[in-house]
N, C-alpha and C. Protein backbone atom coordinates (compact mmCIF):
# COMPACT_ATOMS: atom_id res chain seq x y z
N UNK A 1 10.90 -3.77 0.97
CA UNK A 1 9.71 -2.96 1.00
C UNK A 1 9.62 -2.27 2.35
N UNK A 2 9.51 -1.01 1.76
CA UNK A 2 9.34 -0.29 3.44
C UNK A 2 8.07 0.00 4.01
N UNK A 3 7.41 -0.66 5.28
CA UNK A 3 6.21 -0.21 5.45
C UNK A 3 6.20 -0.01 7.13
N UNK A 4 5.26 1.34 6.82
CA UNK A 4 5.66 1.99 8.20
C UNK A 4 3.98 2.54 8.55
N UNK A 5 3.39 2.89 9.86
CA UNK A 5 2.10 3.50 9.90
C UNK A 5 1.43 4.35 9.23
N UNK A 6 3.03 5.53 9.63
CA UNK A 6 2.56 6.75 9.33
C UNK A 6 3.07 7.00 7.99
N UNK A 7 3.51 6.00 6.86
CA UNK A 7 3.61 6.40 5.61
C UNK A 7 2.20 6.41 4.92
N UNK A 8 1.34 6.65 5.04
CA UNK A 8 -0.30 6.86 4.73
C UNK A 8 -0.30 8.54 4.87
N UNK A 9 0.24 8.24 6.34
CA UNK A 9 -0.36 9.67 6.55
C UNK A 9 0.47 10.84 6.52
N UNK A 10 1.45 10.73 5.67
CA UNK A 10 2.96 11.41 5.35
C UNK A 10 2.19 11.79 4.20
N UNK A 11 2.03 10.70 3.20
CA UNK A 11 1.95 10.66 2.11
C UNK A 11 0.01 11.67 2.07
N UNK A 12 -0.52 12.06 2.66
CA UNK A 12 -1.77 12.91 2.75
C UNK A 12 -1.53 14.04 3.17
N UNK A 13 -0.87 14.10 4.16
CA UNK A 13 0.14 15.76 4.25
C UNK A 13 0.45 16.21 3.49
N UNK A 14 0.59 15.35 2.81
CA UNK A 14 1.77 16.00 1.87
C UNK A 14 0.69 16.09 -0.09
N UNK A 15 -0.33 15.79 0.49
CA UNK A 15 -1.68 16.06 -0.80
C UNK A 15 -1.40 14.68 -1.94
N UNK A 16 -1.10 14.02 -1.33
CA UNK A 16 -1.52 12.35 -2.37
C UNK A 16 -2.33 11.48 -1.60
N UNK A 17 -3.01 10.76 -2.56
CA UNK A 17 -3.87 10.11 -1.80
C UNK A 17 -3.65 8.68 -2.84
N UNK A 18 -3.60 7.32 -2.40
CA UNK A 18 -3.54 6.77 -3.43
C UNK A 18 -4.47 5.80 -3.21
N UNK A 19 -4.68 4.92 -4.53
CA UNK A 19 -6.10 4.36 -4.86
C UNK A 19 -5.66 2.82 -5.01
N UNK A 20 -5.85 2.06 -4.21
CA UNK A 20 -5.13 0.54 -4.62
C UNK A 20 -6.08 -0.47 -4.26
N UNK A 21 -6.63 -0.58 -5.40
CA UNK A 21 -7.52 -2.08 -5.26
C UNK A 21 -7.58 -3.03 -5.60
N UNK A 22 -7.45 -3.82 -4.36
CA UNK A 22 -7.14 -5.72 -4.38
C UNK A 22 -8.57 -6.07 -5.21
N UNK A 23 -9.63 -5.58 -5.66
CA UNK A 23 -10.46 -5.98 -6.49
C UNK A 23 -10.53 -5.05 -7.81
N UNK A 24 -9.62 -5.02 -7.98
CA UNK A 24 -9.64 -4.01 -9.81
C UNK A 24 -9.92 -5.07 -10.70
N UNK A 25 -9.25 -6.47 -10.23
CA UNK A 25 -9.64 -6.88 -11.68
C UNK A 25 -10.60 -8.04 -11.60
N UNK A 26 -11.10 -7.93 -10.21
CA UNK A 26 -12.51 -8.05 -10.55
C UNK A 26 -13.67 -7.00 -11.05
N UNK A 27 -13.97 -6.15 -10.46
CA UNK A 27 -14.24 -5.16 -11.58
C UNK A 27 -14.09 -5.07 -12.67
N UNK A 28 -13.28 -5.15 -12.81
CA UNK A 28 -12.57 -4.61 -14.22
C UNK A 28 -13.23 -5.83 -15.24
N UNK A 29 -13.30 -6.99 -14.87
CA UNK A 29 -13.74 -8.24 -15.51
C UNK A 29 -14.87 -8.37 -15.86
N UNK A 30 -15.53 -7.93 -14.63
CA UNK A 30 -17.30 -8.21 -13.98
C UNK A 30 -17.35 -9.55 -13.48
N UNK A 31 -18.05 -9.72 -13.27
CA UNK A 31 -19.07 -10.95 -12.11
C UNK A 31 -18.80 -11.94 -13.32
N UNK A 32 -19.43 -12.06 -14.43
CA UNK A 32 -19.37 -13.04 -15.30
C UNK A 32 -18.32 -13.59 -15.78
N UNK A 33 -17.00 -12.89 -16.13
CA UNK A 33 -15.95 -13.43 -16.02
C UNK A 33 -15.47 -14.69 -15.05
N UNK A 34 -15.52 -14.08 -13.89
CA UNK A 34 -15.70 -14.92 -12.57
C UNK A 34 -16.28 -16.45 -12.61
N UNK A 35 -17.68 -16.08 -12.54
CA UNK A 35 -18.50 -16.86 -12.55
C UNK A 35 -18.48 -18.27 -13.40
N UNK A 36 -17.73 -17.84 -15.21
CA UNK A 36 -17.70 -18.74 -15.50
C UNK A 36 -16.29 -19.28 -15.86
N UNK A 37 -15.54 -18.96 -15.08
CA UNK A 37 -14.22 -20.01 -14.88
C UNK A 37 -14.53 -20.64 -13.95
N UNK A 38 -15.20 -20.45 -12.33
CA UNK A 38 -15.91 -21.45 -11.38
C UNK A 38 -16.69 -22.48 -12.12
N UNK A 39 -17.77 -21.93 -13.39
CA UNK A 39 -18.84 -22.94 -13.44
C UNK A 39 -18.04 -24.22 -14.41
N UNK A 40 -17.45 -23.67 -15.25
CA UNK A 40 -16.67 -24.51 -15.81
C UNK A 40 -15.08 -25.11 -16.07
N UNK A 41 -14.49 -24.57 -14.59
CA UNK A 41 -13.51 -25.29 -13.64
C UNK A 41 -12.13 -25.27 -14.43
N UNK A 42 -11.08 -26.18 -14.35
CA UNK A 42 -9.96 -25.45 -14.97
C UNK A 42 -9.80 -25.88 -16.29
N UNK A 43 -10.64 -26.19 -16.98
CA UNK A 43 -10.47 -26.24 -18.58
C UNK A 43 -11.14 -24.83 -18.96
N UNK A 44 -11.83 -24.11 -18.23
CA UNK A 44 -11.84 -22.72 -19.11
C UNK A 44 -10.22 -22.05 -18.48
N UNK A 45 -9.86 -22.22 -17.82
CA UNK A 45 -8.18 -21.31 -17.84
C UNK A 45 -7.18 -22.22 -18.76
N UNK A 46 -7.55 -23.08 -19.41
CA UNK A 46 -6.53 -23.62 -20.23
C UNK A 46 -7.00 -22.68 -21.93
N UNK A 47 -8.22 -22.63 -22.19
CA UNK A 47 -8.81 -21.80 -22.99
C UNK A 47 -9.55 -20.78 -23.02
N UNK A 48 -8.66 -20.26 -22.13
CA UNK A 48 -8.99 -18.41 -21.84
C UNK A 48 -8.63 -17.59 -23.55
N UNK A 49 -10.39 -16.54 -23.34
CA UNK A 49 -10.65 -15.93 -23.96
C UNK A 49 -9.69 -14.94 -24.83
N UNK A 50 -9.49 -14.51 -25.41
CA UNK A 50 -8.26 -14.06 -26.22
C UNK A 50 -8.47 -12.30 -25.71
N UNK A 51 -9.65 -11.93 -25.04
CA UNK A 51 -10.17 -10.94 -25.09
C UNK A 51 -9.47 -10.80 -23.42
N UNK A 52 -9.69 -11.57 -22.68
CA UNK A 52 -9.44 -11.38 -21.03
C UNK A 52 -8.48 -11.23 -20.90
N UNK A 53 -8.30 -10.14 -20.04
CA UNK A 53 -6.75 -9.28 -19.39
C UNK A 53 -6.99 -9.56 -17.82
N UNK A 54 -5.75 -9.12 -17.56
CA UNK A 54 -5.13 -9.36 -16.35
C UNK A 54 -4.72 -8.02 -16.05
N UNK A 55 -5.62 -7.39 -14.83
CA UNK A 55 -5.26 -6.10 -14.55
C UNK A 55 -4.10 -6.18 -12.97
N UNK A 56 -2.87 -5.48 -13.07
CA UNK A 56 -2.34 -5.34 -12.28
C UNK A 56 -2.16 -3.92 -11.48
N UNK A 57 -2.12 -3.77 -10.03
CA UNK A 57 -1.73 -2.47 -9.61
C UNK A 57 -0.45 -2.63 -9.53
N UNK A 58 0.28 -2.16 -10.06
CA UNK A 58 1.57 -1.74 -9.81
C UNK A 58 2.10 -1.26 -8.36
N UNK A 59 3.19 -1.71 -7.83
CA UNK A 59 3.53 -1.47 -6.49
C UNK A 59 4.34 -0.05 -6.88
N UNK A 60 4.13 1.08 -5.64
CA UNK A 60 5.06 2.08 -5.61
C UNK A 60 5.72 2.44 -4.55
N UNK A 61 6.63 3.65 -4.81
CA UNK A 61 7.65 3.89 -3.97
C UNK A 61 7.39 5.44 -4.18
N UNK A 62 7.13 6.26 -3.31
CA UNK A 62 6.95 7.89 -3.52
C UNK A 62 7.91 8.36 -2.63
N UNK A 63 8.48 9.29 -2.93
CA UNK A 63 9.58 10.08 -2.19
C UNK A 63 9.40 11.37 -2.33
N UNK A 64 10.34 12.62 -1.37
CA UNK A 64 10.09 13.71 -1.59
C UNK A 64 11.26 14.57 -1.67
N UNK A 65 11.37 15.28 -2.84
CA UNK A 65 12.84 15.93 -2.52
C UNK A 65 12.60 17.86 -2.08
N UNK A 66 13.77 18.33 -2.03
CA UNK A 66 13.31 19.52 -2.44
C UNK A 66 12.71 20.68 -3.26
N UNK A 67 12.52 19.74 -4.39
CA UNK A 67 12.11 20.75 -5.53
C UNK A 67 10.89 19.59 -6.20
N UNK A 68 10.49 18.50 -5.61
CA UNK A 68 9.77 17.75 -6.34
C UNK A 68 9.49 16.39 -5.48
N UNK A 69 8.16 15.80 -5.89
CA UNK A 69 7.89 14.43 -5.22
C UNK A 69 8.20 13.52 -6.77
N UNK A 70 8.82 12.31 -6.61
CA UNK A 70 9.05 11.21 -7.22
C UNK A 70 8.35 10.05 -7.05
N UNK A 71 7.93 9.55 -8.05
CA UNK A 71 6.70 8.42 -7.87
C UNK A 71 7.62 7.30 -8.59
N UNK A 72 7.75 5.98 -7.89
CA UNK A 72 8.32 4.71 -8.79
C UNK A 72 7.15 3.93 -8.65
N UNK A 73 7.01 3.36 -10.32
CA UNK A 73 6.41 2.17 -10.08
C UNK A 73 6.80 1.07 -10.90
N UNK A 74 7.07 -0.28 -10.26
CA UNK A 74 6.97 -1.60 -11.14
C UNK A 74 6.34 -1.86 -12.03
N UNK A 75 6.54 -2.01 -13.15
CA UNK A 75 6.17 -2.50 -13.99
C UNK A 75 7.23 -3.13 -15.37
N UNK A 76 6.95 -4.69 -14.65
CA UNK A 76 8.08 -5.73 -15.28
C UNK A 76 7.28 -5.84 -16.50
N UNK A 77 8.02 -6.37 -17.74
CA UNK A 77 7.64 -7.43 -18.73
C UNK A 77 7.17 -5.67 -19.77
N UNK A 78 6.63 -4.81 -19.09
CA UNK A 78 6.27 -3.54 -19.80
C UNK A 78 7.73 -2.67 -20.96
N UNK A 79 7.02 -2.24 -21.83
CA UNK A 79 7.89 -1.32 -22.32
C UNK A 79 7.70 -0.21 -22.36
N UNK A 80 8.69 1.13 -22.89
CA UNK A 80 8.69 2.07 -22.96
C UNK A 80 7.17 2.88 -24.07
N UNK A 81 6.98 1.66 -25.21
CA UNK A 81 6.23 2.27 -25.86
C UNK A 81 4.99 1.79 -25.59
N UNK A 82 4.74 1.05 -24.43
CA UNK A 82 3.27 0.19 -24.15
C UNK A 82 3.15 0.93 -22.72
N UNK A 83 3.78 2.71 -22.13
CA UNK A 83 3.36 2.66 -21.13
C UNK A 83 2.81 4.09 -21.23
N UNK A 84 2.19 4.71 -20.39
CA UNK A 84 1.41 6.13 -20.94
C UNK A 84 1.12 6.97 -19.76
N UNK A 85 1.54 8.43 -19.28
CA UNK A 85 1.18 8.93 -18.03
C UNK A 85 0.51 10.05 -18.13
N UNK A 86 -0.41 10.38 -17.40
CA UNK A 86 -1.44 11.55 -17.43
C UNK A 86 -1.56 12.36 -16.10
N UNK A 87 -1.25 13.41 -16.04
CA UNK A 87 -1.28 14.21 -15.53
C UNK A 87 -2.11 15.47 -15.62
N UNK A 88 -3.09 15.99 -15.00
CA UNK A 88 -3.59 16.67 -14.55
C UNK A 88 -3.99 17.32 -13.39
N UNK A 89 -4.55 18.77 -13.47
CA UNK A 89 -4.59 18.93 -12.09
C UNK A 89 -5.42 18.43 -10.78
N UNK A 90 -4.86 17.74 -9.74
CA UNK A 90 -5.67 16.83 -9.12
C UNK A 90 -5.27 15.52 -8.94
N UNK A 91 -4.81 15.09 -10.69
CA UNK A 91 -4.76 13.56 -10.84
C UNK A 91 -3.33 12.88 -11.86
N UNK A 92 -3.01 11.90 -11.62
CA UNK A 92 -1.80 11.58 -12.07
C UNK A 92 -2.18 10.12 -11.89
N UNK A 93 -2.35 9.84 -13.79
CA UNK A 93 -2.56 8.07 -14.04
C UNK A 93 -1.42 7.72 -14.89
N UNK A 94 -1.22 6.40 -14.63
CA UNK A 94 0.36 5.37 -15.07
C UNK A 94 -0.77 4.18 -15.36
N UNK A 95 -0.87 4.16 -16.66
CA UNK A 95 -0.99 2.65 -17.46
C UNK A 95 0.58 1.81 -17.99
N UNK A 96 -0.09 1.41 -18.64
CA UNK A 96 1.05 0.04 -19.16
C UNK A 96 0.54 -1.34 -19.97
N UNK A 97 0.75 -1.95 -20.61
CA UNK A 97 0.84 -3.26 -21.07
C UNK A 97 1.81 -4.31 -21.81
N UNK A 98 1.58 -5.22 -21.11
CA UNK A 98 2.38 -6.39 -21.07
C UNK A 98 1.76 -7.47 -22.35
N UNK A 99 2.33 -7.25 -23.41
CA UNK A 99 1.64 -8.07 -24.65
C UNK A 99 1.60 -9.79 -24.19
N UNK A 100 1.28 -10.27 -24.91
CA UNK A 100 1.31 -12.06 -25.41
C UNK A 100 2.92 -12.41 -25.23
N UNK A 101 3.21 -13.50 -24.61
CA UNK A 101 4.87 -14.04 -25.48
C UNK A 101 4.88 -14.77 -26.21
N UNK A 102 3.82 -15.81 -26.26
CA UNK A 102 3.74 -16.92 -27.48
C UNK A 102 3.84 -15.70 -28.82
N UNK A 103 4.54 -17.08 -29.86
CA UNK A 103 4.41 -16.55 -31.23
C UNK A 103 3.35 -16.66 -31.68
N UNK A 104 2.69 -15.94 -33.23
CA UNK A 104 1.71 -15.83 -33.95
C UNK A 104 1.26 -17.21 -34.39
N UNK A 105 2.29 -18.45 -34.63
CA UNK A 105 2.32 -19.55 -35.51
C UNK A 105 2.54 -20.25 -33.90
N UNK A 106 1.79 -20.28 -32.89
CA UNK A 106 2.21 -21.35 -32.06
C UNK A 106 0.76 -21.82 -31.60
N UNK A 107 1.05 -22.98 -30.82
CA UNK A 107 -0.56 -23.54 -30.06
C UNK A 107 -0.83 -23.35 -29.14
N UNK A 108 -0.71 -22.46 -28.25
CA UNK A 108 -1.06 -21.94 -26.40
C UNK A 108 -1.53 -23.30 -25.79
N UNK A 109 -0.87 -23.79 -25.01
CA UNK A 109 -1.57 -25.05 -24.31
C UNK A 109 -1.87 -24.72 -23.00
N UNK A 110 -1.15 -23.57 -22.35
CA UNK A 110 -1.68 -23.45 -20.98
C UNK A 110 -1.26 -21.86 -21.12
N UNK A 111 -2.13 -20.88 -20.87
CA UNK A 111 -2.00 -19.90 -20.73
C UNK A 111 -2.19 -18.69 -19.64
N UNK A 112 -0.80 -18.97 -18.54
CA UNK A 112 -1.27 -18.11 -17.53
C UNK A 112 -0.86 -16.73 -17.31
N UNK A 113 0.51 -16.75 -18.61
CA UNK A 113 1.02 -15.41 -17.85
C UNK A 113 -0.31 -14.22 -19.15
N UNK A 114 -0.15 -14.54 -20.68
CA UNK A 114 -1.23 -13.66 -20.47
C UNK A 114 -0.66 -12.11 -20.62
N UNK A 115 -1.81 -11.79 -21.75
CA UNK A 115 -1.77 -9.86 -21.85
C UNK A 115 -2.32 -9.50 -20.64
N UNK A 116 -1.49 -8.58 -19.50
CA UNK A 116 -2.16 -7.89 -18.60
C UNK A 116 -1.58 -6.35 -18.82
N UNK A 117 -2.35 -5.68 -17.94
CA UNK A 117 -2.32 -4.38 -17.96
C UNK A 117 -1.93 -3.59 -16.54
N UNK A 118 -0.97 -2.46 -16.75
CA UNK A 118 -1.29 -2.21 -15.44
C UNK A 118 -1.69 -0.83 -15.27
N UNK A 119 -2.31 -0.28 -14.06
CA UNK A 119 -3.25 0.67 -14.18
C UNK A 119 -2.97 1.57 -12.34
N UNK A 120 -2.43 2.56 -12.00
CA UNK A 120 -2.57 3.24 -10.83
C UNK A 120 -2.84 4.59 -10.96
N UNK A 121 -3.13 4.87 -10.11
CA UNK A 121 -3.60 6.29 -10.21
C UNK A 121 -3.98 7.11 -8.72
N UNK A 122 -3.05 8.14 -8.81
CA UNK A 122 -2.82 8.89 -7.41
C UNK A 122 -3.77 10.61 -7.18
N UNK A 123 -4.26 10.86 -6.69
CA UNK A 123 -4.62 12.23 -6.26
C UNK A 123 -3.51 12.95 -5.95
N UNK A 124 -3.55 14.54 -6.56
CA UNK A 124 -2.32 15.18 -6.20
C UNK A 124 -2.95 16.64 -5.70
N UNK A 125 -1.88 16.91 -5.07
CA UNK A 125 -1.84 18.03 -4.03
C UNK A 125 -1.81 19.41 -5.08
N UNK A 126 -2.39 20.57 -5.21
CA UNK A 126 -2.47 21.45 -5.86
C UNK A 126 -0.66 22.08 -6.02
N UNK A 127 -0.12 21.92 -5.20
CA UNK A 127 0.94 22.75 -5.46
C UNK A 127 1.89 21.52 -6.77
N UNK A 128 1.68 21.20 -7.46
CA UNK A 128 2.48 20.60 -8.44
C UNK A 128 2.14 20.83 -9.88
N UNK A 129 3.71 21.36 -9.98
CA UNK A 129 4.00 22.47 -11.35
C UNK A 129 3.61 21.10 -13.11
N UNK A 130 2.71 20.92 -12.97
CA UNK A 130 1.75 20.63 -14.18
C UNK A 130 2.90 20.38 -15.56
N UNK A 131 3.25 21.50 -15.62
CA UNK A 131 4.16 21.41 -17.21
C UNK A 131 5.47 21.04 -17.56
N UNK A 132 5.90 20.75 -16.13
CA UNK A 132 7.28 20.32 -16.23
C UNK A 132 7.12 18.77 -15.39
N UNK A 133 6.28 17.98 -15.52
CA UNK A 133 6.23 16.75 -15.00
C UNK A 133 7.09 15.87 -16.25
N UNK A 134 8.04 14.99 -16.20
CA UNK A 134 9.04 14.05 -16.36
C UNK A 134 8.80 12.66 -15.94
N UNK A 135 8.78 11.84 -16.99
CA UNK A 135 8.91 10.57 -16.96
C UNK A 135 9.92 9.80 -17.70
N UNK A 136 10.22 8.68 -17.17
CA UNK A 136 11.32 7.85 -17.86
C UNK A 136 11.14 6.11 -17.25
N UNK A 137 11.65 5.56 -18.23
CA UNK A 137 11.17 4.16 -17.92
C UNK A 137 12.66 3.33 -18.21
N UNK A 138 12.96 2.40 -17.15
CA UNK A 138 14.23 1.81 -17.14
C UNK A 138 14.40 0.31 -16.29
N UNK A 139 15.04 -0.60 -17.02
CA UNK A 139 14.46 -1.70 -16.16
C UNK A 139 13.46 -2.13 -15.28
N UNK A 140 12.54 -2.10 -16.12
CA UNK A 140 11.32 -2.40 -15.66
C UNK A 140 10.66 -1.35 -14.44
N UNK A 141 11.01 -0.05 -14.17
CA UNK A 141 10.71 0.97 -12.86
C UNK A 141 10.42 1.88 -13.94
N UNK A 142 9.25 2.60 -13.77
CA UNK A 142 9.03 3.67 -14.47
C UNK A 142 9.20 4.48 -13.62
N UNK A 143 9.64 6.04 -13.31
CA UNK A 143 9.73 6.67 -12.47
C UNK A 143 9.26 8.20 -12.86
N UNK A 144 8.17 8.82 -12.70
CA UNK A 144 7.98 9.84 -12.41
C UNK A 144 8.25 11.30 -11.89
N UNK A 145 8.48 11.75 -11.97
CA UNK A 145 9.32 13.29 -11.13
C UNK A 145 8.02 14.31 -11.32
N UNK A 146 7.20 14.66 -10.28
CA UNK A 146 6.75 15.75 -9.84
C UNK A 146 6.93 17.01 -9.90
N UNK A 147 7.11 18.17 -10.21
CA UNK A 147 8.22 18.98 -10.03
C UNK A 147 7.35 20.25 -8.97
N UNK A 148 7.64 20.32 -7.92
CA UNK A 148 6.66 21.50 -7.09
C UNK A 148 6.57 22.57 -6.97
N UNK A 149 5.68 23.65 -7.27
CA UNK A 149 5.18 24.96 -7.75
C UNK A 149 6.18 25.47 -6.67
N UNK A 150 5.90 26.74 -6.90
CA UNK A 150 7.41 28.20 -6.38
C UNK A 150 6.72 27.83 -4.83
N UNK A 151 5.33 27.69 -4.98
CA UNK A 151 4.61 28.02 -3.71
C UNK A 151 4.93 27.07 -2.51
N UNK A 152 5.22 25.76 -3.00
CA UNK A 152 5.69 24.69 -1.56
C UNK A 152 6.83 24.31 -2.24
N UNK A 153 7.64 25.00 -2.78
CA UNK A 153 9.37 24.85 -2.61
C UNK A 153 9.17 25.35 -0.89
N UNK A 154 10.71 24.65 0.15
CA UNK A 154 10.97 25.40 1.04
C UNK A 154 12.23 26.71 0.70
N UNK A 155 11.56 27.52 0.80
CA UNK A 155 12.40 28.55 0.75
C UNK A 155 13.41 28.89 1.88
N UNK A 156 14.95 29.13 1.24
CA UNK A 156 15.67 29.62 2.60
C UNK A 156 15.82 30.88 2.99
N UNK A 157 15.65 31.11 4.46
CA UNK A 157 15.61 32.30 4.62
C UNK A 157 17.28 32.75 5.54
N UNK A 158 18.12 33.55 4.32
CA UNK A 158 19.20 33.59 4.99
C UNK A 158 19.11 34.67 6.61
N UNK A 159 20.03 34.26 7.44
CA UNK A 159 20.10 35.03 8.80
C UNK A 159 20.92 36.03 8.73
N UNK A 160 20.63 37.54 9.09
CA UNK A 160 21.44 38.59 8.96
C UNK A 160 21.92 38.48 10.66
């Protein structure tokens, strides 16, 4: 993992802004969720609700080439047809879900890994060409391709 100061502020220059919260899935749960696995201690996580998900942010990797920014993100245990990307101008969201592994005919006795979901979502810089955005999903990395308007290509300017 590469982590550096000024990759924050590379990555805002350059018109992304990204959104990563260590409390999504509290939110995402509410307070009461919470509340009553504390009040009633670890026999409610042995018989967790069939309804409760597990929201994950997905870790990424953004890069920049010449003709386009590339977005990777993790997402293990996910498939191709459980993952979904949205793009618009402004905004660029990557869901996903990670079904059940137990079988239909089995007895769950301890259930931690669990249907979770995963959910990120980046702010984008106006110069990105909208209709030619590309996705593909491959061992577990979904990867994104950006593709950037005529206007912040660098253009070369040959020397006479």
């Amino acid at each position: 993992m590469v982590s550096c100061a000024s990759c924050s502020q590379k990555l805002r220059a350059r018109g992304f802004a990204t959104s990563k919260s260590s409390d999504f899935q509290e939110v995402a749960m509410g307070n009461n969720g919470k509340e009553s696995v504390i009040r009633r201690g670890n026999s409610a996580l042995a018989r967790r609700s069939e309804t409760m998900e597990r929201f994950i942010t997905p870790v990424a990797d953004i890069y920049e080439t010449a003709d386009a920014f590339v977005v990777k993100l993790d997402m293990p245990g996910a498939t191709k047809d459980s993952i979904s990307v949205g793009v618009e101008p402004g905004n660029l969201t990557a869901k996903g879900v990670v079904g059940e592994y137990h079988g239909q005919n089995s007895d769950l006795l301890l259930g931690e890994i669990g249907r979770r979901s995963y959910y990120r979502e980046f702010n984008l810089t106006e110069g990105i060409d909208h209709k030619d955005v590309e996705a593909e999903f491959e061992d577990g990395v979904l990867t994104i391709r950006l593709p950037k308007s005529e206007k912040m290509r660098t253009k070369e300017i040959p020397i006479k």
